[in-house]
Protein backbone atom coordinates (compact mmCIF):
# COMPACT_ATOMS: atom_id res chain seq x y z
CA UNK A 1 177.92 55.46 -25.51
CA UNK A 2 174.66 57.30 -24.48
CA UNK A 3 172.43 55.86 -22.09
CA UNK A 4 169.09 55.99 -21.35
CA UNK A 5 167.08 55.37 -18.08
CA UNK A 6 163.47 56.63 -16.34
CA UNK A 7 161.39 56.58 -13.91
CA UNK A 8 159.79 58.30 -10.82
CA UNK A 9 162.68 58.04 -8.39
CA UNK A 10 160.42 59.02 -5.21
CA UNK A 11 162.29 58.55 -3.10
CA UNK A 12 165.72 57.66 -4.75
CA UNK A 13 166.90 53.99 -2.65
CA UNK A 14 169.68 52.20 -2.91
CA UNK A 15 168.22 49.84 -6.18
CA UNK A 16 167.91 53.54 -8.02
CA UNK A 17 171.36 53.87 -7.23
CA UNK A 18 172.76 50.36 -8.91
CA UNK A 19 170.97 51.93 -11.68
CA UNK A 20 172.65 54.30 -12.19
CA UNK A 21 175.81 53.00 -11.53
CA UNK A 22 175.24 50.69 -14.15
CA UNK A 23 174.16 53.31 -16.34
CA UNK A 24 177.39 55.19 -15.76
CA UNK A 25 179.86 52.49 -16.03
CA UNK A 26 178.44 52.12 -20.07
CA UNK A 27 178.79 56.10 -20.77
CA UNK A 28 177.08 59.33 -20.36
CA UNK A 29 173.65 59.20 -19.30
CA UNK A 30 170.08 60.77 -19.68
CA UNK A 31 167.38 59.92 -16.97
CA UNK A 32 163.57 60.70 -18.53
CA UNK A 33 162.05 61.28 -15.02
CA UNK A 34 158.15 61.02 -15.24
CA UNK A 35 156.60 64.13 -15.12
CA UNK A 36 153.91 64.80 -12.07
CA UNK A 37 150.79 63.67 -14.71
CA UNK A 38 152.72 60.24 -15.91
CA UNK A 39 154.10 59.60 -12.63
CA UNK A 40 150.41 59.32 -11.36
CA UNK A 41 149.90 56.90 -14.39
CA UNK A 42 152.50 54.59 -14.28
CA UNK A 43 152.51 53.61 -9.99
CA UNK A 44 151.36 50.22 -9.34
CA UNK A 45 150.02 51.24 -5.24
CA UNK A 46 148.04 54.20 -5.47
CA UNK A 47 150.45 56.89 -3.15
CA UNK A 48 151.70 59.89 -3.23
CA UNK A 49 154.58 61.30 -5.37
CA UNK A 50 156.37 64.42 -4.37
CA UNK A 51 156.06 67.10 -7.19
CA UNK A 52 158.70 67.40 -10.09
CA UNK A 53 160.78 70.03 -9.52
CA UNK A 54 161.94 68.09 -5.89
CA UNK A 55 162.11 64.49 -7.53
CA UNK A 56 164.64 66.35 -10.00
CA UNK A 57 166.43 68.01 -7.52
CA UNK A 58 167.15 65.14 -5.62
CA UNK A 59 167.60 63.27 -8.37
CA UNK A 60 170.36 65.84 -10.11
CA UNK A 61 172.30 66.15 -6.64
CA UNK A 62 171.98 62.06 -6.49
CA UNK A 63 173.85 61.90 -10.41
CA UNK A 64 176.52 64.32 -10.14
CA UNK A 65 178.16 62.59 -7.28
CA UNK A 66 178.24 59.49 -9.51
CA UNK A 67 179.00 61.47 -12.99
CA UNK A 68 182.13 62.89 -11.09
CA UNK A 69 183.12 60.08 -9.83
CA UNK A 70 182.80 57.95 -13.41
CA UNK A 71 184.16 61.22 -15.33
CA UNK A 72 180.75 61.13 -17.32
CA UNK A 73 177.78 63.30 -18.44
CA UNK A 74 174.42 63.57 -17.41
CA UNK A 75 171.26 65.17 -18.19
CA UNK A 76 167.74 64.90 -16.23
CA UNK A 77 164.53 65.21 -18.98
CA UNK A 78 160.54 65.08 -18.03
CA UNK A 79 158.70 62.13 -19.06
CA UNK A 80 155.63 62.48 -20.69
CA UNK A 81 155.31 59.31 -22.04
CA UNK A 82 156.26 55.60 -20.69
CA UNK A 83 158.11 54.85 -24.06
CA UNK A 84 159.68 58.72 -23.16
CA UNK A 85 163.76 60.00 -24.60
CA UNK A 86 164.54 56.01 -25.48
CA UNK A 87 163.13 56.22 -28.75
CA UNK A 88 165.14 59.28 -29.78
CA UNK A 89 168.20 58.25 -32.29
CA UNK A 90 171.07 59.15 -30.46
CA UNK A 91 170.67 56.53 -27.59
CA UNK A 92 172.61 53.46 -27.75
CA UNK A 93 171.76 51.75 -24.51
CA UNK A 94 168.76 51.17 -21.83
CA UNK A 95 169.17 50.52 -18.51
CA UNK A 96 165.79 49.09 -16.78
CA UNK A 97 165.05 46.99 -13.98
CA UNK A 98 163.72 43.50 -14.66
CA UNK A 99 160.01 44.92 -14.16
CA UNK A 100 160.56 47.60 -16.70
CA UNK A 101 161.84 44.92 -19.36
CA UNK A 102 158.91 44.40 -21.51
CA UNK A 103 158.17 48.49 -21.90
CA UNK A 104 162.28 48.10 -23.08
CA UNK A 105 160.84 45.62 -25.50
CA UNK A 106 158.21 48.42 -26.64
CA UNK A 107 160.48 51.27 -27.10
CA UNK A 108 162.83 49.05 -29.32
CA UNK A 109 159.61 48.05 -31.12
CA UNK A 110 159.11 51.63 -31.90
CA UNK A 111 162.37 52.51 -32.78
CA UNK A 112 162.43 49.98 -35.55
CA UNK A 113 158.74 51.55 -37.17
CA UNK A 114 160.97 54.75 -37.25
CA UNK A 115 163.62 53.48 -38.64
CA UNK A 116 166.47 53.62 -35.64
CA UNK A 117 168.76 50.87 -34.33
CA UNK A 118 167.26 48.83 -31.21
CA UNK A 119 168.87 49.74 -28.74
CA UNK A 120 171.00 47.77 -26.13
CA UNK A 121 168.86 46.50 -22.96
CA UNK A 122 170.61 46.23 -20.16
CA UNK A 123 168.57 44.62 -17.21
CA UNK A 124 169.99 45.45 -13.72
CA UNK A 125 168.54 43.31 -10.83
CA UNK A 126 166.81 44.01 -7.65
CA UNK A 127 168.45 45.10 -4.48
CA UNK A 128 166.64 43.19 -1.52
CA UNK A 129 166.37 44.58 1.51
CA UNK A 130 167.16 42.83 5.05
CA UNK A 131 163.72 41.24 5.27
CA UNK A 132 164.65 39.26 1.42
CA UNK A 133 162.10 41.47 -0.44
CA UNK A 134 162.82 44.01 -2.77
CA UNK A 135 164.00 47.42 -1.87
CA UNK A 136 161.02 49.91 -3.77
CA UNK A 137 160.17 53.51 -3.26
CA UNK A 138 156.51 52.03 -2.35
CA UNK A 139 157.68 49.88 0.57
CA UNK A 140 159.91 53.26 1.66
CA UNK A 141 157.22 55.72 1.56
CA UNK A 142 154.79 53.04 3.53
CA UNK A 143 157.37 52.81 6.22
CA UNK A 144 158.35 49.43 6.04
CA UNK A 145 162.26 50.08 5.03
CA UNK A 146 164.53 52.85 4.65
CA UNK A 147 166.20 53.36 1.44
CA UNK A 148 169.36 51.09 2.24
CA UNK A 149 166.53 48.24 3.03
CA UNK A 150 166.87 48.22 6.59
CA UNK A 151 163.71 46.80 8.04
CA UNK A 152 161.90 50.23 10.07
CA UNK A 153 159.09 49.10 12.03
CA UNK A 154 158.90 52.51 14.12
CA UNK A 155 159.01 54.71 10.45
CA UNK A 156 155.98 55.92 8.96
CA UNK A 157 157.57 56.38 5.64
CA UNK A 158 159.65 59.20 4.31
């Protein structure tokens, strides 16, 4: 199966990471990671994002651990669009978290005006961090958790 994902993954936590676990457990994957102009776009708190090339670093060193380990593929694209890689053909499956559902919705939407299958959406849910909350790169880079969720009062972020 090929499997589709995306996002800005700055910095990559521990709810990135069921992600893509999930993502790996259905087949071989492709992550659409936002490019620097979209990833501006598409943040709910305005902050900053590191630049491309490191998210996709990080990001690549993050996926090969877990491609090894699930004997899969995987290949790292830039995002210029929200709807991005999902409405190529050749995916069969999206993995989004339960924020992300209705742009899922979207890209299946668009798929069908050209003509291609809808494709899977698989909905993976939050990892909360110690305090109950959700563990997001937003709350990481303000310094109120590190990227396992671990409440860090004396962090200011990153």
């Amino acid at each position: 199966m090929n499997v589709a994902l995306g996002g800005t993954f700055d910095p990559i936590h521990d709810g990135h990471r069921k992600l893509f676990e999930r993502a790996f457990e259905l087949g071989d994957v492709t992550v659409g990671l936002t490019s620097d102009e979209l990833a501006g776009q598409t943040r709910h708190v305005d902050r900053y994002v590191r630049p491309f090339d490191q998210r996709r670093d990080d990001l690549e060193a993050e996926l090969g651990a877990l491609a090894d380990d699930a004997g899969r593929e995987f290949e790292v694209r830039k995002l210029h669009e929200p709807t991005g890689i999902a409405t190529e053909p050749q995916f069969d499956v999206l993995v989004v978290s339960p924020e992300t559902q209705g742009t899922a919705e979207r890209i299946n939407d668009l798929r069908e005006e050209r003509g291609h299958d809808p494709l899977d959406i698989e909905v993976v849910d939050h990892v909360r961090a110690e305090d109950g909350d959700i563990i997001s790169s937003t709350r990481i880079v303000q310094g109120e958790i590190d990227e396992h969720g671990n409440v860090t009062p004396d962090s200011d972020g990153r």
